[in-house]
N, C-alpha and C. Protein backbone atom coordinates (compact mmCIF):
# COMPACT_ATOMS: atom_id res chain seq x y z
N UNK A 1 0.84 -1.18 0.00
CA UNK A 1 0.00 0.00 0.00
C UNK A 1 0.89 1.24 0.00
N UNK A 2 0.50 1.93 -0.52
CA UNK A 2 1.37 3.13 -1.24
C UNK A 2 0.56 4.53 -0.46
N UNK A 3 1.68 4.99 0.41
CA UNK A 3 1.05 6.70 1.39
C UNK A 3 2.03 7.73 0.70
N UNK A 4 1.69 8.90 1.08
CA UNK A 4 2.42 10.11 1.01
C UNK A 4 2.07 10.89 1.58
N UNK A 5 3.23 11.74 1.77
CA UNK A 5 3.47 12.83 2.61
C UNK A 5 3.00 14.38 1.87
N UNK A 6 2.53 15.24 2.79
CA UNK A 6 1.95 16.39 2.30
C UNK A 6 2.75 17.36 0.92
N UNK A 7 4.30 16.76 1.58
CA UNK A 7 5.22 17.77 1.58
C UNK A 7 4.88 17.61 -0.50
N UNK A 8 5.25 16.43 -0.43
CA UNK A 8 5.00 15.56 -2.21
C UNK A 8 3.35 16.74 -3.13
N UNK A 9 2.95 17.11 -2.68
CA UNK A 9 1.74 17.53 -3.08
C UNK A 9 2.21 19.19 -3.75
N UNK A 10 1.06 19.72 -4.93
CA UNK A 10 1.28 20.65 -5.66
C UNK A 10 -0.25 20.93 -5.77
N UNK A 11 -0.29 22.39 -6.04
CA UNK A 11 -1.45 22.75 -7.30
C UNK A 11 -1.22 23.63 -7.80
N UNK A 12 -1.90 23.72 -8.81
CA UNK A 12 -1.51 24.40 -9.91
C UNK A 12 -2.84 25.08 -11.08
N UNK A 13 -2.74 26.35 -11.16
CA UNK A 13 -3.31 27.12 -11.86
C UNK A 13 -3.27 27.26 -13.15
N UNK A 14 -4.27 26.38 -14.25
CA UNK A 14 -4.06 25.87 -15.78
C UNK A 14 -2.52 24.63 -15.41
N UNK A 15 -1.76 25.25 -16.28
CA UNK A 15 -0.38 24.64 -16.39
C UNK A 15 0.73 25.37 -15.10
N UNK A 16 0.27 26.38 -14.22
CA UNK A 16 1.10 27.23 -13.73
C UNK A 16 1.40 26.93 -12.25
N UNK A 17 2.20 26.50 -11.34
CA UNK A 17 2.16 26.13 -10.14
C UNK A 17 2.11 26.82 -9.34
N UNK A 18 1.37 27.36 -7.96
CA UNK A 18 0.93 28.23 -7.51
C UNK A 18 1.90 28.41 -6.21
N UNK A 19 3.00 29.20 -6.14
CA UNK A 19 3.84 28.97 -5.27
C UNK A 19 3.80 29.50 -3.70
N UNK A 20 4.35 29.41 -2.90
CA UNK A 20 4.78 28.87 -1.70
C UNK A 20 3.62 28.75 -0.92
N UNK A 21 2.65 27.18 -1.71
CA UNK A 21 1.88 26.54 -0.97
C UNK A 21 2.05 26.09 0.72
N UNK A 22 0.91 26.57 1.80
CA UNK A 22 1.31 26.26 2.90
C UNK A 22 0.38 24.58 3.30
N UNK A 23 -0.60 24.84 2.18
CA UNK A 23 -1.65 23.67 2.60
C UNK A 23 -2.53 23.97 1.56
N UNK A 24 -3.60 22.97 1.18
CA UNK A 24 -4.69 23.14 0.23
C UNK A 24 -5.98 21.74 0.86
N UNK A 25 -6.74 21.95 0.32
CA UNK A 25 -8.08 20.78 0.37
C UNK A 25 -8.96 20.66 -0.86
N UNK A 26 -9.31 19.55 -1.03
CA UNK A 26 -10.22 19.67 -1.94
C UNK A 26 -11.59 18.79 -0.98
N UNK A 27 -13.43 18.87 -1.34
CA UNK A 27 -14.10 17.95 -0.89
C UNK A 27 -15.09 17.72 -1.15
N UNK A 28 -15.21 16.40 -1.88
CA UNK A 28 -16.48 16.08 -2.81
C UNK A 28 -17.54 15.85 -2.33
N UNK A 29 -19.02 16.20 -2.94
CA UNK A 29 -20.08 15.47 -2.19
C UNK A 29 -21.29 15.53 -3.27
N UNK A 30 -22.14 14.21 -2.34
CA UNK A 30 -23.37 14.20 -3.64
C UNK A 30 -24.33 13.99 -2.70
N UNK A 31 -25.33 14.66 -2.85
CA UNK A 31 -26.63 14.83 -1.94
C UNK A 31 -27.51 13.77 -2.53
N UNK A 32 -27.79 13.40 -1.26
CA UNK A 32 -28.93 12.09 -1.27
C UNK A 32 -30.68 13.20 -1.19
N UNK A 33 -31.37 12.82 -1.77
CA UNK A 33 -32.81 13.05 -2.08
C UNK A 33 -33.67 11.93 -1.35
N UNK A 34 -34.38 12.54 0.03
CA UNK A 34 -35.34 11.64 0.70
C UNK A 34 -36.74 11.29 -0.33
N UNK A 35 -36.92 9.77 -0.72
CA UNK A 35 -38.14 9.54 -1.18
C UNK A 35 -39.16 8.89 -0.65
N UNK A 36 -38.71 8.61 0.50
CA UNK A 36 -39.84 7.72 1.63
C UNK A 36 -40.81 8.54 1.55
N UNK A 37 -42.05 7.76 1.62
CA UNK A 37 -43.39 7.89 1.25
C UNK A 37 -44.05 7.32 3.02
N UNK A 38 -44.82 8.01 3.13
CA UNK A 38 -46.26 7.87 4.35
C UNK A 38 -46.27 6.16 4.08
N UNK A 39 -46.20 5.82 5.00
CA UNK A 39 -46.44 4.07 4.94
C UNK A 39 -45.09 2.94 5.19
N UNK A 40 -44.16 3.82 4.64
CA UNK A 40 -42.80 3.25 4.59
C UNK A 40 -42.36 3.04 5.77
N UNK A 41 -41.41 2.23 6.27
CA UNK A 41 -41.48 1.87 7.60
C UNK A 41 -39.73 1.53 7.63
N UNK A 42 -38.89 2.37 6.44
CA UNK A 42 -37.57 2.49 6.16
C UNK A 42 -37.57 3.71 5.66
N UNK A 43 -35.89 4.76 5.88
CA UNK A 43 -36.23 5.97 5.23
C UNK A 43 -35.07 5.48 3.71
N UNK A 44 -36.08 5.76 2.42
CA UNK A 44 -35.03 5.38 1.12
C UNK A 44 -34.59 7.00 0.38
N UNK A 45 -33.63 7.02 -0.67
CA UNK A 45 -32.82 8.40 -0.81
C UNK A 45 -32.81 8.10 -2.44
N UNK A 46 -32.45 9.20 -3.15
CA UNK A 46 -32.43 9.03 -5.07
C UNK A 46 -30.64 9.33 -4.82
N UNK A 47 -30.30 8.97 -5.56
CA UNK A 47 -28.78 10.51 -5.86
C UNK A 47 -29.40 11.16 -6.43
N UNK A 48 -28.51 12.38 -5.79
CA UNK A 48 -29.11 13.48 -6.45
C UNK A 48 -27.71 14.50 -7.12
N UNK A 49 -27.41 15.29 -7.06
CA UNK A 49 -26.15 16.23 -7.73
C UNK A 49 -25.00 16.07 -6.62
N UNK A 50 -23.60 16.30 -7.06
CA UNK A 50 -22.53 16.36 -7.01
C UNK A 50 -21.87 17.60 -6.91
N UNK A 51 -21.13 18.24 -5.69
CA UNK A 51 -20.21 19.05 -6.03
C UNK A 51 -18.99 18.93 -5.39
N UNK A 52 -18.47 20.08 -5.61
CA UNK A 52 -17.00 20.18 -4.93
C UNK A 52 -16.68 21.27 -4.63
N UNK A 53 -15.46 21.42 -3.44
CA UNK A 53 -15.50 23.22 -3.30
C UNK A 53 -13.61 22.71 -2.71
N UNK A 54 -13.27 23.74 -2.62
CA UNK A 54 -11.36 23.32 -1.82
C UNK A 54 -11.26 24.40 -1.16
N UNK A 55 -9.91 24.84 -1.39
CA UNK A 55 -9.31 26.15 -0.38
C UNK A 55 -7.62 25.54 -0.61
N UNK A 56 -6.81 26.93 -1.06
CA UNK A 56 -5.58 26.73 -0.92
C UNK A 56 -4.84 27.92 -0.17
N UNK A 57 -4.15 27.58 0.57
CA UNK A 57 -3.22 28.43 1.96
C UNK A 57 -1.76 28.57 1.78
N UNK A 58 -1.50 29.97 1.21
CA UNK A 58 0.07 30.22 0.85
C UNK A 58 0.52 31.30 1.91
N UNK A 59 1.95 31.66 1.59
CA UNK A 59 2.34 32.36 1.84
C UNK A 59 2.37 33.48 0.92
N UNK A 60 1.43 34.53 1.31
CA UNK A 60 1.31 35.97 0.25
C UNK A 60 2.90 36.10 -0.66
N UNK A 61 2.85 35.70 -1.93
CA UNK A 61 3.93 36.36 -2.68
C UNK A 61 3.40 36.99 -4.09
N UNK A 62 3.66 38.38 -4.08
CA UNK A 62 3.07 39.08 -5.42
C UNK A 62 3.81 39.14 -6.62
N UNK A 63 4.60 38.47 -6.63
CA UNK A 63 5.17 38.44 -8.07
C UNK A 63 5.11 36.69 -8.39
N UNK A 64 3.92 36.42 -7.85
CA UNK A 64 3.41 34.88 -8.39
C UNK A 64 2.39 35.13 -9.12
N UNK A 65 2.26 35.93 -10.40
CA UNK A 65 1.38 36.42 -10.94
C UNK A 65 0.60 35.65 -11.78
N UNK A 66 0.84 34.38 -11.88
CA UNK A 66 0.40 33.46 -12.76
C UNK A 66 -0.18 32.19 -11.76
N UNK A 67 0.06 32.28 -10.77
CA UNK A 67 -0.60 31.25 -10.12
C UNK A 67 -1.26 31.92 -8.70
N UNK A 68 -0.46 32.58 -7.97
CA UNK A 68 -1.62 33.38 -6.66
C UNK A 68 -2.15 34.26 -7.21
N UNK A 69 -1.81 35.19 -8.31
CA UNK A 69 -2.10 36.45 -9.37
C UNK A 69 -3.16 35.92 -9.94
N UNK A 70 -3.36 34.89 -10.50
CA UNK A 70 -4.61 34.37 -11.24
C UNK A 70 -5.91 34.21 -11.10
N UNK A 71 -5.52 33.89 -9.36
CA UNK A 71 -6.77 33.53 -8.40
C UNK A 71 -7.35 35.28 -7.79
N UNK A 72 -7.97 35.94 -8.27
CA UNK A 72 -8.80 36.82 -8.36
C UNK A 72 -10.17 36.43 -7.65
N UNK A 73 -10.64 37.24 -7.08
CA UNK A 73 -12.31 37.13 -6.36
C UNK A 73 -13.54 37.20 -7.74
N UNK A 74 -14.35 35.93 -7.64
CA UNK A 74 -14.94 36.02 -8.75
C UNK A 74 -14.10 35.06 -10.30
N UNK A 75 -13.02 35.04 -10.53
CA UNK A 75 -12.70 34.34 -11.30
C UNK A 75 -12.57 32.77 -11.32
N UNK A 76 -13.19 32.28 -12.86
CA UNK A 76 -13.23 31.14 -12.91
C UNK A 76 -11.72 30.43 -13.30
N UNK A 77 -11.44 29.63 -12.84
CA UNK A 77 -9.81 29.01 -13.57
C UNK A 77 -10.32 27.39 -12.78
N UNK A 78 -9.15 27.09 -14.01
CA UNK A 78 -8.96 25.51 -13.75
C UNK A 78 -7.92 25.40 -12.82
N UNK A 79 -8.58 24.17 -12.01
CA UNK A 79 -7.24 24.26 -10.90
C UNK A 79 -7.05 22.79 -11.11
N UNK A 80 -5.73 22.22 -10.28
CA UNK A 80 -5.06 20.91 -10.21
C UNK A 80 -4.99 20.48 -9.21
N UNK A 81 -5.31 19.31 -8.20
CA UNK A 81 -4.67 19.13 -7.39
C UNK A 81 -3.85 18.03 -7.17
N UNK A 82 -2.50 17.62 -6.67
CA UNK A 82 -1.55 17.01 -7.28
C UNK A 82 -1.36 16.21 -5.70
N UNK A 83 -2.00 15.92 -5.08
CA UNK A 83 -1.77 14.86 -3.96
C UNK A 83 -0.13 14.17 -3.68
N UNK A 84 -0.22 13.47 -4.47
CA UNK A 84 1.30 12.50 -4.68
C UNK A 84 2.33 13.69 -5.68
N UNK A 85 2.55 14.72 -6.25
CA UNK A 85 3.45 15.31 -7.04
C UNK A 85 2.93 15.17 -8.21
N UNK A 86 3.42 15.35 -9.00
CA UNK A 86 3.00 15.95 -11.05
C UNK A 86 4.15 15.70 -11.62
N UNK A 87 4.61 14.69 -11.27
CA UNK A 87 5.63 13.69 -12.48
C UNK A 87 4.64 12.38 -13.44
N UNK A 88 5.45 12.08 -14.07
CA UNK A 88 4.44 11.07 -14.92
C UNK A 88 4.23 10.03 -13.99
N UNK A 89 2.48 9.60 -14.59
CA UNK A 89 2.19 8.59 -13.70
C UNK A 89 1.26 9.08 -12.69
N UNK A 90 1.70 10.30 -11.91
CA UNK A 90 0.69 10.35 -10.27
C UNK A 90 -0.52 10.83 -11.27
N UNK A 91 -1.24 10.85 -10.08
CA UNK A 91 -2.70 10.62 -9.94
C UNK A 91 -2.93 12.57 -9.71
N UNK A 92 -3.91 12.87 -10.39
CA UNK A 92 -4.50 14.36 -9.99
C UNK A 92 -5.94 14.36 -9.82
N UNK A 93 -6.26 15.64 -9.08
CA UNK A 93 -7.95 16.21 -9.58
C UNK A 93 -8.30 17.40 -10.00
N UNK A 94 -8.86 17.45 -11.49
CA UNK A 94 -8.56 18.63 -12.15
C UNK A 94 -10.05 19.54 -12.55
N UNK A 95 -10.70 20.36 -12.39
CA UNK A 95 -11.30 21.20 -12.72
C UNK A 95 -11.86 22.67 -12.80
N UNK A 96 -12.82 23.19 -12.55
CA UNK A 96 -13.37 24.26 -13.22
C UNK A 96 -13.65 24.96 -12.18
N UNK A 97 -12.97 26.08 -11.51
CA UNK A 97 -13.59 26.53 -9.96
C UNK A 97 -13.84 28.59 -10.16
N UNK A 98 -14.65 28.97 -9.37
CA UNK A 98 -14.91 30.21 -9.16
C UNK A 98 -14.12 30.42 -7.91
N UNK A 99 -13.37 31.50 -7.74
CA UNK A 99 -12.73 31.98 -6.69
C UNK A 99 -13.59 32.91 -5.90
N UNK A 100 -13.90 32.32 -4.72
CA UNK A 100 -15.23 32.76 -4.37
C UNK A 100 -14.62 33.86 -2.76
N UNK A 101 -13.60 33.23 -2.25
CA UNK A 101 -12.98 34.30 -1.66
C UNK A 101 -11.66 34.37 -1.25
N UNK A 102 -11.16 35.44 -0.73
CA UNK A 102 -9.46 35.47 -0.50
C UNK A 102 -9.41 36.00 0.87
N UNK A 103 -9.06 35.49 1.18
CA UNK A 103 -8.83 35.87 2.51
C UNK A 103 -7.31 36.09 3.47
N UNK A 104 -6.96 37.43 3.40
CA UNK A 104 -4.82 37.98 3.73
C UNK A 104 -5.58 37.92 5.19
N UNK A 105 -4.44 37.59 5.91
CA UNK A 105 -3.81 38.03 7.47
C UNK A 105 -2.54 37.58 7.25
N UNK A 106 -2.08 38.44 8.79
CA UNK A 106 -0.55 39.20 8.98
C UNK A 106 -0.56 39.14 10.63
N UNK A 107 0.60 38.62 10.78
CA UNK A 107 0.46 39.05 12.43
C UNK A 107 2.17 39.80 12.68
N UNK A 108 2.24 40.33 13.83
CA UNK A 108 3.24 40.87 14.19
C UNK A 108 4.89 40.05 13.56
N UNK A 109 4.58 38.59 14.34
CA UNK A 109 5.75 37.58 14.40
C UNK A 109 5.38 36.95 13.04
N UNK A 110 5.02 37.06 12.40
CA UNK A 110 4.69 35.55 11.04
C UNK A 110 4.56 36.37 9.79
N UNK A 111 4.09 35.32 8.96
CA UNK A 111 4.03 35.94 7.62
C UNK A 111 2.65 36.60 7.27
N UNK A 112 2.97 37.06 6.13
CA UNK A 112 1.44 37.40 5.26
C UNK A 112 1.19 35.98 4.78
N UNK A 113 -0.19 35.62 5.01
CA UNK A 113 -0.43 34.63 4.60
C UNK A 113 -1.88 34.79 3.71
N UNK A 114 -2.50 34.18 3.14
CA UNK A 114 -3.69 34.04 2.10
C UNK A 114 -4.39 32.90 2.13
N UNK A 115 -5.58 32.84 2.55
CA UNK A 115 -6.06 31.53 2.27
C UNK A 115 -7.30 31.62 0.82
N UNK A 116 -7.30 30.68 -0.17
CA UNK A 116 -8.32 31.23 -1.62
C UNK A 116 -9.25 29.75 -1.57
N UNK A 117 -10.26 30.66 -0.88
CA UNK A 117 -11.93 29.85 -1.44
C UNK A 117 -12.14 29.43 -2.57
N UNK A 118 -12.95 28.21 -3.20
CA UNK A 118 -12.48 27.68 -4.25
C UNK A 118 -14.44 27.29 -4.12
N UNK A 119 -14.78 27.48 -5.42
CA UNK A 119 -16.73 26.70 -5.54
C UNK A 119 -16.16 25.86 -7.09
N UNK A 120 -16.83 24.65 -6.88
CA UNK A 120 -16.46 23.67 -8.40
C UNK A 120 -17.17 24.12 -8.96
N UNK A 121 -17.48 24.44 -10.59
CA UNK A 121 -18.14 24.56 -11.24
C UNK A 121 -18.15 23.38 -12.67
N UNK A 122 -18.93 22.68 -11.98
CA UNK A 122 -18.84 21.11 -12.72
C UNK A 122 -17.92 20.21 -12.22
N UNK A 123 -17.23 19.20 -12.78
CA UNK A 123 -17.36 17.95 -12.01
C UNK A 123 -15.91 17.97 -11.27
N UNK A 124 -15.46 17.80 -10.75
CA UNK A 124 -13.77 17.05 -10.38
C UNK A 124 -13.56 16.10 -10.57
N UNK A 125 -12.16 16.03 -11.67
CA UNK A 125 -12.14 14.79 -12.47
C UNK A 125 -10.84 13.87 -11.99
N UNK A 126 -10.69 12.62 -12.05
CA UNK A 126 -9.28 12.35 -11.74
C UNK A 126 -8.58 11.92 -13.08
N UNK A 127 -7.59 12.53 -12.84
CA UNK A 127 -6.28 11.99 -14.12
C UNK A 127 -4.97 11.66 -13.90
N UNK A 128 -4.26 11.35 -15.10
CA UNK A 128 -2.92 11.01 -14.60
C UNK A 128 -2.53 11.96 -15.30
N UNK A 129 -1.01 12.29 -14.38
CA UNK A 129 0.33 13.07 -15.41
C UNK A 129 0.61 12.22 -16.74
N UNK A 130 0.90 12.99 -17.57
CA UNK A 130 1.66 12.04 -19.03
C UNK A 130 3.07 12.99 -18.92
């Protein structure tokens, strides 16, 4: 059985890697639809829709203009997420997200940091590197 460590992990904005990642998430879900009916004496569910939403946590750097620069409030971009690394072979999850918010703090002792709200817009897909 095959683990990894956080450190191994990337994402990335289109083709562009979004640098000095502190942490990220991604988290899928599909809502169940109650159809139990008066009489039923079990509660039964339909599937119903699918989404996804993440969040990625850097360290504020502004001349990452292509990957923290990209992620704008309101903008749609494709994002990556690279679990195991982005050499050939690993495993990703890649799609279509609205940057729904950004959020800077700063404290006395630490860095500027950023955390970027992420809404899927359609599916999250898994792929491999080629």
């Amino acid at each position: 059985m095959a683990n990894h460590t956080g450190l191994e992990g990337t994402v990335k904005i289109g083709a562009n890697t979004i640098a000095e990642i502190r942490s990220y998430n991604y988290s899928e879900s599909h809502d169940a639809i109650e159809d139990t009916a008066m009489g039923d004496t079990v509660r039964t569910f339909k599937a119903g829709i699918s989404s996804w939403s993440g969040s990625v946590d850097v360290y504020w750097d502004e001349t990452d203009t292509t990957g923290q620069g990209a992620m704008t409030i309101g903008t749609e971009v494709t994002v990556n997420f690279y679990p195991e690394g982005a050499t050939t072979g690993d495993i990703y999850k890649t799609g279509s997200a609205i940057v729904n918010s950004l959020d800077t703090s700063a404290s006395l002792d630490g860095m500027v940091e950023m955390s970027v709200g992420l809404t899927g817009n359609g599916a999250l897909t898994e792929a491999t590197v080629s």
